[in-house]
PDB file of N, CA and C in Angstrom:
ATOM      1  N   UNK A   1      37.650  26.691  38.788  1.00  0.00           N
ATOM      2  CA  UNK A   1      37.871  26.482  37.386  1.00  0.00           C
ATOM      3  C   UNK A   1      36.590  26.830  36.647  1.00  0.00           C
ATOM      4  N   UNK A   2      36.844  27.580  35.831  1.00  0.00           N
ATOM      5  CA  UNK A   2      35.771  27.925  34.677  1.00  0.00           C
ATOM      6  C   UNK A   2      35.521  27.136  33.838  1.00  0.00           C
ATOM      7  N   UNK A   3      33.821  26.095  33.477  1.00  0.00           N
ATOM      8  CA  UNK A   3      33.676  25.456  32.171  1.00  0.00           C
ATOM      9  C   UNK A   3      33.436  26.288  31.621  1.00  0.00           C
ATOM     10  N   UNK A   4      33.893  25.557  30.094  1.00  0.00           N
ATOM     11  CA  UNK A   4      33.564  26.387  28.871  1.00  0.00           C
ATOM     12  C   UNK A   4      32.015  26.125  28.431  1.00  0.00           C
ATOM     13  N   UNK A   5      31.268  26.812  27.879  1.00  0.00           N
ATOM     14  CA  UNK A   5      29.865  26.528  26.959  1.00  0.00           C
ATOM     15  C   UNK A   5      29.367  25.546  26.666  1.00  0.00           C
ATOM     16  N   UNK A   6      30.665  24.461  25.957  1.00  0.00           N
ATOM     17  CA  UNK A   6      30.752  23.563  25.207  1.00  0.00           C
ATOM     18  C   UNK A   6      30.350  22.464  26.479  1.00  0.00           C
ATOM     19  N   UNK A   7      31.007  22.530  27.532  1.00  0.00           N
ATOM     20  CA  UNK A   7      31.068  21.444  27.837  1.00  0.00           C
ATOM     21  C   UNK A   7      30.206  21.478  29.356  1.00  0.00           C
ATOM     22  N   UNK A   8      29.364  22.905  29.102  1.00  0.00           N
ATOM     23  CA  UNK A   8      27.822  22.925  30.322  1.00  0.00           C
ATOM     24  C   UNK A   8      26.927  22.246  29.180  1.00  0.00           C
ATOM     25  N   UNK A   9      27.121  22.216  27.893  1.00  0.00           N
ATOM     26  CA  UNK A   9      26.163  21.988  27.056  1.00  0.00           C
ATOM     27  C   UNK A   9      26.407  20.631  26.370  1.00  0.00           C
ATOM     28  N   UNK A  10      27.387  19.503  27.203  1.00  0.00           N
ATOM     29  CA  UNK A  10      27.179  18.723  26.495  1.00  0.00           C
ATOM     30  C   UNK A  10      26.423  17.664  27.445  1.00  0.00           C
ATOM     31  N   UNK A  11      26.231  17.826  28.575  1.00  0.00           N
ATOM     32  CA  UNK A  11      24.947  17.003  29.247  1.00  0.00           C
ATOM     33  C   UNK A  11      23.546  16.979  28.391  1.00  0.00           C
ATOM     34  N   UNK A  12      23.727  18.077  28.873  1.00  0.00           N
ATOM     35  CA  UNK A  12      22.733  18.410  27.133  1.00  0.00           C
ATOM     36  C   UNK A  12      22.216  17.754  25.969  1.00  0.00           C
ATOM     37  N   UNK A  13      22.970  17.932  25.456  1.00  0.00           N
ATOM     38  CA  UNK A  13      23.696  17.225  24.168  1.00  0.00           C
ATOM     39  C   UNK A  13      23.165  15.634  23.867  1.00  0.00           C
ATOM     40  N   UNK A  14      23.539  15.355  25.475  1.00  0.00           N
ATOM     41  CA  UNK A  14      23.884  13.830  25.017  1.00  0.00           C
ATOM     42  C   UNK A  14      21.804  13.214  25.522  1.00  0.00           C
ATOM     43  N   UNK A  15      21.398  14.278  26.402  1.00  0.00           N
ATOM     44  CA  UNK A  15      20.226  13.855  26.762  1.00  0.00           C
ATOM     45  C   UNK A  15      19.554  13.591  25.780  1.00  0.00           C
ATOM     46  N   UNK A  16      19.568  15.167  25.016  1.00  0.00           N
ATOM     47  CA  UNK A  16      18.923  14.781  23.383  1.00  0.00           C
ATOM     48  C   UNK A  16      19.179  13.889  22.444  1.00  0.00           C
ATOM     49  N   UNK A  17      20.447  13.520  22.103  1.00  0.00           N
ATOM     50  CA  UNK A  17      20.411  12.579  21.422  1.00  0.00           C
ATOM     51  C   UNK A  17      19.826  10.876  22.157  1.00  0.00           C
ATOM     52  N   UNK A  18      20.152  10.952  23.331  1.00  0.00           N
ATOM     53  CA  UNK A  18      19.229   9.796  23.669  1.00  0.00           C
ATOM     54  C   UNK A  18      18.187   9.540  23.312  1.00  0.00           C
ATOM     55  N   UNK A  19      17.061  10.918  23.675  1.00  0.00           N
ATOM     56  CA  UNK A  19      15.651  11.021  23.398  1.00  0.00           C
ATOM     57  C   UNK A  19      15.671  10.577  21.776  1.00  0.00           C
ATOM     58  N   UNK A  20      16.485  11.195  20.934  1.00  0.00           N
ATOM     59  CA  UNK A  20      15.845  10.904  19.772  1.00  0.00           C
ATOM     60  C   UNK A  20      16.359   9.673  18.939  1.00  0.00           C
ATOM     61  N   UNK A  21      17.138   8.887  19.421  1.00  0.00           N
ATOM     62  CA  UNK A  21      17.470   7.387  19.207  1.00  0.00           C
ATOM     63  C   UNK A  21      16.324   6.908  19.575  1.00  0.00           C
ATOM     64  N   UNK A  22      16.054   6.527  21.432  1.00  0.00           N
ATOM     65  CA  UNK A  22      14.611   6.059  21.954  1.00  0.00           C
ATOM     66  C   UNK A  22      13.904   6.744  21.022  1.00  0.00           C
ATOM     67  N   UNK A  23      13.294   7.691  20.813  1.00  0.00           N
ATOM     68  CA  UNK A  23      12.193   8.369  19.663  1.00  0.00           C
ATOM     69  C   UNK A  23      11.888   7.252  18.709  1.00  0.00           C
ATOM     70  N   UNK A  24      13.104   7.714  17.922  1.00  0.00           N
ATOM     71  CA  UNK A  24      13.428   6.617  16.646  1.00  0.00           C
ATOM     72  C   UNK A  24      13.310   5.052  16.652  1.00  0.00           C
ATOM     73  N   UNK A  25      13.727   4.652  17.929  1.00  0.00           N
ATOM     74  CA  UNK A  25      12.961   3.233  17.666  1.00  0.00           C
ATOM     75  C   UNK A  25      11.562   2.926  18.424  1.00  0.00           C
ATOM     76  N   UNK A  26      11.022   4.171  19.018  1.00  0.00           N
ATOM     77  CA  UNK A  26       9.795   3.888  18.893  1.00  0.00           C
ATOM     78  C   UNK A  26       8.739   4.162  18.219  1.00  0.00           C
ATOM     79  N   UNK A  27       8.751   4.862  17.427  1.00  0.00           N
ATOM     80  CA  UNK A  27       8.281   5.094  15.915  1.00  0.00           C
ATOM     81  C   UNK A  27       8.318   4.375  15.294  1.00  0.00           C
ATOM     82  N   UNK A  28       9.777   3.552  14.954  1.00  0.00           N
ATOM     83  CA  UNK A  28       9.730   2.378  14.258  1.00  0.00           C
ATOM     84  C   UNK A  28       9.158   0.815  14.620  1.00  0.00           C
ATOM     85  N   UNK A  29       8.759   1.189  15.833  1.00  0.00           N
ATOM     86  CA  UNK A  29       8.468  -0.240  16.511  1.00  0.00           C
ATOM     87  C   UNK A  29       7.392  -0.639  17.066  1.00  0.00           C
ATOM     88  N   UNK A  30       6.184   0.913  16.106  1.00  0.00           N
ATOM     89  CA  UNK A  30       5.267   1.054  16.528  1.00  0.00           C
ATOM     90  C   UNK A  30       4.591   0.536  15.467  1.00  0.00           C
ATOM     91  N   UNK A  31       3.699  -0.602  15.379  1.00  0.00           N
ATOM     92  CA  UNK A  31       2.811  -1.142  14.176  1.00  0.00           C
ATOM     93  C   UNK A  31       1.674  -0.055  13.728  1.00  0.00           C
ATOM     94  N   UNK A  32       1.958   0.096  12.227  1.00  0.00           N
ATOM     95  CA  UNK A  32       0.899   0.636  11.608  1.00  0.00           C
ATOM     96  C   UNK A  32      -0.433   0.311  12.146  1.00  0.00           C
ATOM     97  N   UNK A  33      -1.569   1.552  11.833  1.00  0.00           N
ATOM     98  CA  UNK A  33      -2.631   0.894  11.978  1.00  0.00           C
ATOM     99  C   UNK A  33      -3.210   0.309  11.028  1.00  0.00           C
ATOM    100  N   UNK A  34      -4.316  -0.673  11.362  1.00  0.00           N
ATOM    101  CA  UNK A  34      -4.898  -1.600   9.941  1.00  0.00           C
ATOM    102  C   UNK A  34      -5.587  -1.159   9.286  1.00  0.00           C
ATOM    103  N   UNK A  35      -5.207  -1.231   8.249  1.00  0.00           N
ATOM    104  CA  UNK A  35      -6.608   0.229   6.911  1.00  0.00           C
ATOM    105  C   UNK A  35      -7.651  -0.571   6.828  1.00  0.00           C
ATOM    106  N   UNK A  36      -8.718  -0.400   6.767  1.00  0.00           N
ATOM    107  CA  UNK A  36     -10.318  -1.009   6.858  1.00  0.00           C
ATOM    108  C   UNK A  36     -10.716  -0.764   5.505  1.00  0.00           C
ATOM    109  N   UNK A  37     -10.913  -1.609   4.634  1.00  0.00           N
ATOM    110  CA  UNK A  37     -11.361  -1.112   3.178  1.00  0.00           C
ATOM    111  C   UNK A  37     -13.114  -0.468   2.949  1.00  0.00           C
ATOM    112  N   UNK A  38     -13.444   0.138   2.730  1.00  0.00           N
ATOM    113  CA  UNK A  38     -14.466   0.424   2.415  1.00  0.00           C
ATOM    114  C   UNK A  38     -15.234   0.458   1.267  1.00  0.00           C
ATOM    115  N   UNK A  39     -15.994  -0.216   0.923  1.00  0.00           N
ATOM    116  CA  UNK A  39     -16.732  -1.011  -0.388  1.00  0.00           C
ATOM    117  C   UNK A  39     -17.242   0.279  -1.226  1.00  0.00           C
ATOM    118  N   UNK A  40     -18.147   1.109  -0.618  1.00  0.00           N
ATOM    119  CA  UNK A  40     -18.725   2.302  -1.323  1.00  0.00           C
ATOM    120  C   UNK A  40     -17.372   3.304  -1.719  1.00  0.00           C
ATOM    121  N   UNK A  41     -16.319   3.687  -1.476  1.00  0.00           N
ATOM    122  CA  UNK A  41     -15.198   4.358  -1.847  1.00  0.00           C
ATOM    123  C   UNK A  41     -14.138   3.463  -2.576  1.00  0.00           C
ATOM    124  N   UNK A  42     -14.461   2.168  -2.900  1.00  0.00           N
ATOM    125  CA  UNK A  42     -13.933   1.392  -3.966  1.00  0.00           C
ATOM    126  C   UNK A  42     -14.633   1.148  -5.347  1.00  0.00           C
ATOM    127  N   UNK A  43     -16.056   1.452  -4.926  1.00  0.00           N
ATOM    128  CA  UNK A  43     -16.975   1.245  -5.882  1.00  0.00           C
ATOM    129  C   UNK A  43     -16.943   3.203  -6.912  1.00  0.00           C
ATOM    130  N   UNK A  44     -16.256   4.148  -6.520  1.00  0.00           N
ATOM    131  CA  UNK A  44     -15.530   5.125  -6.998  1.00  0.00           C
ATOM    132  C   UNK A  44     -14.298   5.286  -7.075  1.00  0.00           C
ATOM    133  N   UNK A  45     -13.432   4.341  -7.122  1.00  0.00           N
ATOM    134  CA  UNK A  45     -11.855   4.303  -7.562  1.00  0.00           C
ATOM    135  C   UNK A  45     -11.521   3.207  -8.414  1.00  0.00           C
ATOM    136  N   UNK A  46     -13.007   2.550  -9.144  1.00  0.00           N
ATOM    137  CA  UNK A  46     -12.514   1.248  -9.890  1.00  0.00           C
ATOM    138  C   UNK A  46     -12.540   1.494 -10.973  1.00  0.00           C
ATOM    139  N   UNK A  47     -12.186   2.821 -11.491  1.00  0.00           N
ATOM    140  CA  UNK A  47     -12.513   2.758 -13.520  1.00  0.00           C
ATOM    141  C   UNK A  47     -11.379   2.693 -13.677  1.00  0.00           C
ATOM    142  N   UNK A  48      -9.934   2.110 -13.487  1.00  0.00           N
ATOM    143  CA  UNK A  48      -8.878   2.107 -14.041  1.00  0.00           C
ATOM    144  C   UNK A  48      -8.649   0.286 -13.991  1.00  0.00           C
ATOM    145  N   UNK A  49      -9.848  -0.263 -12.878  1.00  0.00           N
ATOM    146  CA  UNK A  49     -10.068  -2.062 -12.711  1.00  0.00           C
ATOM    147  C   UNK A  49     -10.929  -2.434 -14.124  1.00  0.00           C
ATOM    148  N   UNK A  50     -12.015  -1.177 -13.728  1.00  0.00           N
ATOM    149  CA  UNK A  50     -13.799  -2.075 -14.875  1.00  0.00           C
ATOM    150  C   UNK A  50     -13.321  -2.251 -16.358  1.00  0.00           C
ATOM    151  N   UNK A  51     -11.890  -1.569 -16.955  1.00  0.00           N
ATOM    152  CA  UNK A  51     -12.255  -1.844 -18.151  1.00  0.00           C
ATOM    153  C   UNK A  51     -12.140  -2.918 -18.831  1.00  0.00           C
ATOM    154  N   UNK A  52     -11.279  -3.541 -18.004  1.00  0.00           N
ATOM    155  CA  UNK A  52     -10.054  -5.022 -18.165  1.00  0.00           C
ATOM    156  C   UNK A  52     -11.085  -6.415 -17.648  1.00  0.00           C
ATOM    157  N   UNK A  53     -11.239  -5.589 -16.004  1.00  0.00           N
ATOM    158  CA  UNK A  53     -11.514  -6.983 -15.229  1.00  0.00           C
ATOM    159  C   UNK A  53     -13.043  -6.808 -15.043  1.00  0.00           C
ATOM    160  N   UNK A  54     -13.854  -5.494 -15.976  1.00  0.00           N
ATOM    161  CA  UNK A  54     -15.379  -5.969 -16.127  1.00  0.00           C
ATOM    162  C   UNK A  54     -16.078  -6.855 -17.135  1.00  0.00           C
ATOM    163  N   UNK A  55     -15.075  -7.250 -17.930  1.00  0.00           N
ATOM    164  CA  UNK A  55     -15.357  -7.707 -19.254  1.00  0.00           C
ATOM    165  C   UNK A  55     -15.082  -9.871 -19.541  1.00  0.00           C
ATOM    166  N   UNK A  56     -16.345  -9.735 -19.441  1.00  0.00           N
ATOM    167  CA  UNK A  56     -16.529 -11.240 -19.135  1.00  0.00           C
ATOM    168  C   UNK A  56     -15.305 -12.320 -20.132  1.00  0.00           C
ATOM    169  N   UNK A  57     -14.819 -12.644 -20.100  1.00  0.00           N
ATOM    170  CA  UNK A  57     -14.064 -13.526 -21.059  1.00  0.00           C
ATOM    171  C   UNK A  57     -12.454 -12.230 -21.930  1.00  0.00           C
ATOM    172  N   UNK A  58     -12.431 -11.349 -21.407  1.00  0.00           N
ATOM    173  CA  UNK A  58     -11.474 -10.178 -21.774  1.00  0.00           C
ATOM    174  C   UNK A  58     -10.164 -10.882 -21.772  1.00  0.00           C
ATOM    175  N   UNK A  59      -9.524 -10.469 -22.915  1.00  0.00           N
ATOM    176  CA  UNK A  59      -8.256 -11.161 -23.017  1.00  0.00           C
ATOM    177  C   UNK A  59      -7.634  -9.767 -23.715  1.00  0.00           C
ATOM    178  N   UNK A  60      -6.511  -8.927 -22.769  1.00  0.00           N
ATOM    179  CA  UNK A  60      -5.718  -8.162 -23.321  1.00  0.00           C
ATOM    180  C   UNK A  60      -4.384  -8.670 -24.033  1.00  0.00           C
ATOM    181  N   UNK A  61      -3.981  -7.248 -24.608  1.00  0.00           N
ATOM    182  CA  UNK A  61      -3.101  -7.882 -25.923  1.00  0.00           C
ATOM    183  C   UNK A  61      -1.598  -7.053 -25.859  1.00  0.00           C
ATOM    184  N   UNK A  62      -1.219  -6.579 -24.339  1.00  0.00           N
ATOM    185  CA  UNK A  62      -0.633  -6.146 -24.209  1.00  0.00           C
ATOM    186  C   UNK A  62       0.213  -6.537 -22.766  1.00  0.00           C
ATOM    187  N   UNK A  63       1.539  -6.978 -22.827  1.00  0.00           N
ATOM    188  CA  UNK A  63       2.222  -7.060 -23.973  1.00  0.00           C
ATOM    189  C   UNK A  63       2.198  -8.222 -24.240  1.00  0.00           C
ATOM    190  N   UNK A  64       1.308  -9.513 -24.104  1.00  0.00           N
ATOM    191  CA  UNK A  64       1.293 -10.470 -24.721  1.00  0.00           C
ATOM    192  C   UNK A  64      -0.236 -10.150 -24.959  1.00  0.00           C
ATOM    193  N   UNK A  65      -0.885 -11.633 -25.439  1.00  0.00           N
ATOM    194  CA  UNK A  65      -2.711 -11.884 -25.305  1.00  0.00           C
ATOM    195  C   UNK A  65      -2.578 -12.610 -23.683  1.00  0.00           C
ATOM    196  N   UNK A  66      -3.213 -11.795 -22.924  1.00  0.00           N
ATOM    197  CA  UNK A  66      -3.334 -12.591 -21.303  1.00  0.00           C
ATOM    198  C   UNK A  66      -4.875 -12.340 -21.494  1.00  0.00           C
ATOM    199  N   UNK A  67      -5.046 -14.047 -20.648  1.00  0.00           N
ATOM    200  CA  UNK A  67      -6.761 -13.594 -19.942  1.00  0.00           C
ATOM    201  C   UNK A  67      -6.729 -12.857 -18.873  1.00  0.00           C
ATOM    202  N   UNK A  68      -7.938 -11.733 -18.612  1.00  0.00           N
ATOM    203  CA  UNK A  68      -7.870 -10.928 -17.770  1.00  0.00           C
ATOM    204  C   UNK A  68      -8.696 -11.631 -16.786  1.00  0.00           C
ATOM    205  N   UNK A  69      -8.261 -12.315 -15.595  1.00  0.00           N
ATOM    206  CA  UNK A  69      -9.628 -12.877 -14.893  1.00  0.00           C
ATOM    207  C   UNK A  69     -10.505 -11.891 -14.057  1.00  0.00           C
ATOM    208  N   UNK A  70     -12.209 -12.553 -14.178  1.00  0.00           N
ATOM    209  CA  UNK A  70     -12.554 -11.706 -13.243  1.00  0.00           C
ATOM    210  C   UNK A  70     -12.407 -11.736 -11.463  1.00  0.00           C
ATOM    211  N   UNK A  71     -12.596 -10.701 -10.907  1.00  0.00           N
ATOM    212  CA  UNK A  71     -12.374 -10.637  -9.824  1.00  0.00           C
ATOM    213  C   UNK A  71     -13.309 -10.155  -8.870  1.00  0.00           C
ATOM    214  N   UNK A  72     -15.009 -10.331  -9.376  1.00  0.00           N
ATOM    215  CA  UNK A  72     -15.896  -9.474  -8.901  1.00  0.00           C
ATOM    216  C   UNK A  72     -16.168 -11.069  -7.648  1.00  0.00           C
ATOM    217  N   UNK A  73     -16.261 -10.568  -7.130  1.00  0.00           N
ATOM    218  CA  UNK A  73     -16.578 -12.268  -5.711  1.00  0.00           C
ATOM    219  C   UNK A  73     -15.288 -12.535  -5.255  1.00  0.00           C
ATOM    220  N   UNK A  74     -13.895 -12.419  -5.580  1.00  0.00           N
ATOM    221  CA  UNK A  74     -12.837 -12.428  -4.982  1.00  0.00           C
ATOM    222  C   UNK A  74     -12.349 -12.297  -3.766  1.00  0.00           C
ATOM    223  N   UNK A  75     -11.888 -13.090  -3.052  1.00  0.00           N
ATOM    224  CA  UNK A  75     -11.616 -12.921  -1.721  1.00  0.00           C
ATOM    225  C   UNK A  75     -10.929 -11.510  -1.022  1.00  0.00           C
ATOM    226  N   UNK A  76     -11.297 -10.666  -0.748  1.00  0.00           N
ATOM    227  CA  UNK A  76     -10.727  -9.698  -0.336  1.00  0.00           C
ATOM    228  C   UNK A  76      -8.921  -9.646   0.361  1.00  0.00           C
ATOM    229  N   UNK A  77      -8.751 -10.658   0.664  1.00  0.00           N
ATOM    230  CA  UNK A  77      -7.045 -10.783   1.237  1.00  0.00           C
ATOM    231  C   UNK A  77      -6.555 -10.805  -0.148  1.00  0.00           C
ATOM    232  N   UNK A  78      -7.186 -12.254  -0.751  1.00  0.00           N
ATOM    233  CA  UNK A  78      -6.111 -12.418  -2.392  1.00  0.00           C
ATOM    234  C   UNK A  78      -5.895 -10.833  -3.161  1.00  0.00           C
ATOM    235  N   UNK A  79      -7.076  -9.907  -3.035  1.00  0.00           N
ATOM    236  CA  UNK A  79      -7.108  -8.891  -3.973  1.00  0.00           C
ATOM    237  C   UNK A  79      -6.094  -7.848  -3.593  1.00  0.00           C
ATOM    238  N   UNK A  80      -5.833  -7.562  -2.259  1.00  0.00           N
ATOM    239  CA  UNK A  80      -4.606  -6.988  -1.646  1.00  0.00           C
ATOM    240  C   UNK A  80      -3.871  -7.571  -1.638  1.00  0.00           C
ATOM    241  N   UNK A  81      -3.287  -8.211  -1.707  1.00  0.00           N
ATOM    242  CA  UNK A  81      -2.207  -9.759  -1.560  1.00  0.00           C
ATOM    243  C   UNK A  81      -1.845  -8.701  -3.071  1.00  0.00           C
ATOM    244  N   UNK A  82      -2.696  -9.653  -3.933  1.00  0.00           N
ATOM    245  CA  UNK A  82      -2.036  -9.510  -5.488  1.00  0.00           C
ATOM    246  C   UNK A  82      -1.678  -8.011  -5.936  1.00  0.00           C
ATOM    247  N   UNK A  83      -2.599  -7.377  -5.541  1.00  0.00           N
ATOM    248  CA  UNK A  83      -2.122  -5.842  -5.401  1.00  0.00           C
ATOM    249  C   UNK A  83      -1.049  -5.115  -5.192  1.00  0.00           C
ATOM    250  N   UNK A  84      -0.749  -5.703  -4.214  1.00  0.00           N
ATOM    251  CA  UNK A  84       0.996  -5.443  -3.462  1.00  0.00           C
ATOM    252  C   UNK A  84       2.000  -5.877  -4.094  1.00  0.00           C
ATOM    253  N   UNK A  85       1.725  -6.892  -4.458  1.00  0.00           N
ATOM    254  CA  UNK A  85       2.565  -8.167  -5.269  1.00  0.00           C
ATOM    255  C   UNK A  85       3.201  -7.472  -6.524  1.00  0.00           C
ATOM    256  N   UNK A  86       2.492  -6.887  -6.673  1.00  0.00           N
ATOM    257  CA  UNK A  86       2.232  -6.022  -8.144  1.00  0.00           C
ATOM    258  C   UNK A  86       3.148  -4.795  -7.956  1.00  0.00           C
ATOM    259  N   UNK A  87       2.382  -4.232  -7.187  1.00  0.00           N
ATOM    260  CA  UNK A  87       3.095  -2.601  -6.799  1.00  0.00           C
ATOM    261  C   UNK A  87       4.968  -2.937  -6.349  1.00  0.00           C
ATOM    262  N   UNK A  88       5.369  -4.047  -5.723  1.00  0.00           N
ATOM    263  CA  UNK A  88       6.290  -4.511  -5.385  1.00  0.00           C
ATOM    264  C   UNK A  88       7.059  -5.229  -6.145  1.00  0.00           C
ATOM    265  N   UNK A  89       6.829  -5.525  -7.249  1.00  0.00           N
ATOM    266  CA  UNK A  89       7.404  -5.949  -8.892  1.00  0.00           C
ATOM    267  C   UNK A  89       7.653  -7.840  -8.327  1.00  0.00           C
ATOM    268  N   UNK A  90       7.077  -8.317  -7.434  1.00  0.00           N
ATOM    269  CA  UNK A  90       6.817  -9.752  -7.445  1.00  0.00           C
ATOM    270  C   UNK A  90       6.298 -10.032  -8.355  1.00  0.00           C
ATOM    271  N   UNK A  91       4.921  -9.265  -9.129  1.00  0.00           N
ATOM    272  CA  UNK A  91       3.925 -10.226 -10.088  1.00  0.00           C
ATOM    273  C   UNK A  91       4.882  -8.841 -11.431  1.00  0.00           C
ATOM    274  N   UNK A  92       4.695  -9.275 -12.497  1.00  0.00           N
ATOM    275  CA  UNK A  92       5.259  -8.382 -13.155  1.00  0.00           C
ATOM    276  C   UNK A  92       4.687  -7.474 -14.529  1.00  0.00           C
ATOM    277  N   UNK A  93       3.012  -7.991 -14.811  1.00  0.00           N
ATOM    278  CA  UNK A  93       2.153  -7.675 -15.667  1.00  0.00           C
ATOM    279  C   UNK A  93       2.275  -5.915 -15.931  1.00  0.00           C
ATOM    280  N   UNK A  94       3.457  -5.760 -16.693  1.00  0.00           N
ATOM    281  CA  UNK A  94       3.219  -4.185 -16.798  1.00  0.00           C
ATOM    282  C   UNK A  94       2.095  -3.544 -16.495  1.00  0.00           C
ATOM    283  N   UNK A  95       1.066  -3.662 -17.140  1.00  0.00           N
ATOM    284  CA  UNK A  95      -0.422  -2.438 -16.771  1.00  0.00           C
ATOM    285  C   UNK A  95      -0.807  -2.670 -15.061  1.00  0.00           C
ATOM    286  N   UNK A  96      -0.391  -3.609 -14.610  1.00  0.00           N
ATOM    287  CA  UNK A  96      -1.160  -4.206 -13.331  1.00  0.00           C
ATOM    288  C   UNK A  96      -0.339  -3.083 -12.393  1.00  0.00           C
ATOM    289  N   UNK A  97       1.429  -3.517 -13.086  1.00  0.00           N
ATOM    290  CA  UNK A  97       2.343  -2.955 -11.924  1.00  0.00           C
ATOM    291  C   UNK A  97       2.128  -1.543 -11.853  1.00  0.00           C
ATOM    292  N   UNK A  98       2.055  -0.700 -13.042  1.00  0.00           N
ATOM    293  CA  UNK A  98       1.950   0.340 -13.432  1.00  0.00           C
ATOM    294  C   UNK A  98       0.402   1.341 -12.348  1.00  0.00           C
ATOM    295  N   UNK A  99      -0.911   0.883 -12.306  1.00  0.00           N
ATOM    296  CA  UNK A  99      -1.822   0.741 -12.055  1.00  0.00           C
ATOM    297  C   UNK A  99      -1.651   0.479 -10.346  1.00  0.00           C
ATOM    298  N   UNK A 100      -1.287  -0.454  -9.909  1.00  0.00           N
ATOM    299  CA  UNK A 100      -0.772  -1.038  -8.380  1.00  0.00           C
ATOM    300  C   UNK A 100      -0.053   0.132  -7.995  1.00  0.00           C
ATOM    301  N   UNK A 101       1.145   0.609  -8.846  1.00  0.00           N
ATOM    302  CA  UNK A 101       1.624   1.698  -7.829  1.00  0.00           C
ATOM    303  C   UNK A 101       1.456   2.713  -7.574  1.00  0.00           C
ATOM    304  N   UNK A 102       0.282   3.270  -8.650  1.00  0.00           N
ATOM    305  CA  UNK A 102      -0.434   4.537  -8.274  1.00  0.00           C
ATOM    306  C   UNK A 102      -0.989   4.665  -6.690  1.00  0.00           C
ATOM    307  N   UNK A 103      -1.509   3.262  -6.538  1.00  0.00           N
ATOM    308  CA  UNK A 103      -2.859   2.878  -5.484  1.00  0.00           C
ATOM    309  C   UNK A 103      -1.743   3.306  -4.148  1.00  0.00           C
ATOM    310  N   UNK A 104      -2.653   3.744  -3.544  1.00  0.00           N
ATOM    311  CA  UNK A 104      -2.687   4.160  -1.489  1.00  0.00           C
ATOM    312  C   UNK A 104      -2.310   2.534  -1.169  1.00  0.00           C
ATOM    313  N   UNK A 105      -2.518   2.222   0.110  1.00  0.00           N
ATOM    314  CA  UNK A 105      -2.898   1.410   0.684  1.00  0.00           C
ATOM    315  C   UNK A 105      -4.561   1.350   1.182  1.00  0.00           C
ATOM    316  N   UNK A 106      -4.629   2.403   1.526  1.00  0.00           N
ATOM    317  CA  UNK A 106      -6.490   2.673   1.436  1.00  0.00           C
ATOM    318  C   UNK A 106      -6.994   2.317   0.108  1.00  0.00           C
ATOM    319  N   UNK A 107      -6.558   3.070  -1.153  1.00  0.00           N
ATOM    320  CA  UNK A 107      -7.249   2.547  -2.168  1.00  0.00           C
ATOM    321  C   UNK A 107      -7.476   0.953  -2.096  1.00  0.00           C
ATOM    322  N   UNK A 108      -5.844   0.545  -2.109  1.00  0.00           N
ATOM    323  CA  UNK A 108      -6.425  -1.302  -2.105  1.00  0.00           C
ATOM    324  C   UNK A 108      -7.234  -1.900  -1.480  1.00  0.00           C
ATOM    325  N   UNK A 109      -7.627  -1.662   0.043  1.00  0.00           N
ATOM    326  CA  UNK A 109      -8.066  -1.847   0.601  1.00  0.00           C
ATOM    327  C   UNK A 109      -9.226  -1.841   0.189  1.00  0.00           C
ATOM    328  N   UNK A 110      -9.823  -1.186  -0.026  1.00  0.00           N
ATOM    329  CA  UNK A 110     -11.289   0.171  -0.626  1.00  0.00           C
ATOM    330  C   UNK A 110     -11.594  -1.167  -2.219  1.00  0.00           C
ATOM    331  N   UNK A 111     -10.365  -1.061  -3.071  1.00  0.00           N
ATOM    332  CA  UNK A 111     -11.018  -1.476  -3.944  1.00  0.00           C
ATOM    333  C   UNK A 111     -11.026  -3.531  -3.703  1.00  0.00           C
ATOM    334  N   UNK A 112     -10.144  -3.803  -3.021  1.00  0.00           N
ATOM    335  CA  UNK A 112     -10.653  -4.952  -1.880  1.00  0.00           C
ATOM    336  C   UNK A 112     -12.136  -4.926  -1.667  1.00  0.00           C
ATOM    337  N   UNK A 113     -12.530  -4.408  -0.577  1.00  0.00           N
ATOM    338  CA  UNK A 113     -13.671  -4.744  -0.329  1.00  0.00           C
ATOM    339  C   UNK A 113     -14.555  -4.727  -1.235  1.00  0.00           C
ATOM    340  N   UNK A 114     -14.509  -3.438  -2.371  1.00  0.00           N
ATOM    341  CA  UNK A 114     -15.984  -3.586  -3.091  1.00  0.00           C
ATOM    342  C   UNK A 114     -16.159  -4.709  -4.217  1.00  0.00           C
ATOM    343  N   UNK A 115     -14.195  -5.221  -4.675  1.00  0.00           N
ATOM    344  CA  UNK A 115     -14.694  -5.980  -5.907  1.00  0.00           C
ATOM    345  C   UNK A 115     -15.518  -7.424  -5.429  1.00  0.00           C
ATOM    346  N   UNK A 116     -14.209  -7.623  -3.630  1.00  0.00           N
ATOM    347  CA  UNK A 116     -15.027  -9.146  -2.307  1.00  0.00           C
ATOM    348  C   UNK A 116     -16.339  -8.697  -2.695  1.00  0.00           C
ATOM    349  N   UNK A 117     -17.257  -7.951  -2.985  1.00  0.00           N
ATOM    350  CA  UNK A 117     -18.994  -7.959  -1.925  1.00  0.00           C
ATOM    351  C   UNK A 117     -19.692  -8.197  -3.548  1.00  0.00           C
ATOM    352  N   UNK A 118     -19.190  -8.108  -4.739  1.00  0.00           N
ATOM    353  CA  UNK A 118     -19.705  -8.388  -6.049  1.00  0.00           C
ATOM    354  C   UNK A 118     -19.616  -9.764  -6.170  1.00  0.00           C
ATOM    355  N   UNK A 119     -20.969  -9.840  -7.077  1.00  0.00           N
ATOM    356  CA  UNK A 119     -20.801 -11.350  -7.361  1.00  0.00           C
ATOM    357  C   UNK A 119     -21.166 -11.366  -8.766  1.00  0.00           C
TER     358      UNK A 119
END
């Protein structure tokens, strides 16, 4: 008896799709690596932070009057924490969210560490 094409090629077939299920959940089941913030490459991605949160007693007026607190000595987790929070529409301060979702995950990180090492 003669197989047809179809069906020398579906051993085949089915190997590959195995591989790329297994693939697929091991890609997915593989933990990111941890971004390391770096203080000197935060201390060049903060002019969209310094204008708000360099300004001692700053109270913006948009879209209410909010105090802007500072954040120079800030714990580096809270500053990614709130970051995310932001980018993820948990916290909801238009300019923040707006601002948050531009950012990498490196950026946060980055601007993490340099605002943590200010005092």
């Amino acid at each position: 008896m003669k197989l047809s094409i179809t069906m020398r090629a579906l051993p085949a077939l089915a190997t590959l799709a195995a591989c790329a299920v297994v693939g697929s959940a091991v890609a997915q089941s593989a933990p990111a690596a941890p971004v390391t913030g770096n203080a000197e490459a935060g201390r060049n991605k903060n002019s969209m932070c310094i204008g708000c949160h360099g300004i001692p007693g700053y109270k913006a007026s948009f879209p209410e009057v909010y105090h802007v607190p500072m954040i120079a000595g800030q714990n580096a987790k809270y500053i990614e924490a709130a970051l995310k929070e932001y980018a993820s529409g948990a916290r909801t301060h238009p300019s923040m969210v707006g601002i948050a979702k531009s950012l990498s995950q490196q950026d946060i990180a980055d601007l993490a560490a340099y605002y943590s090492g200010l005092k």
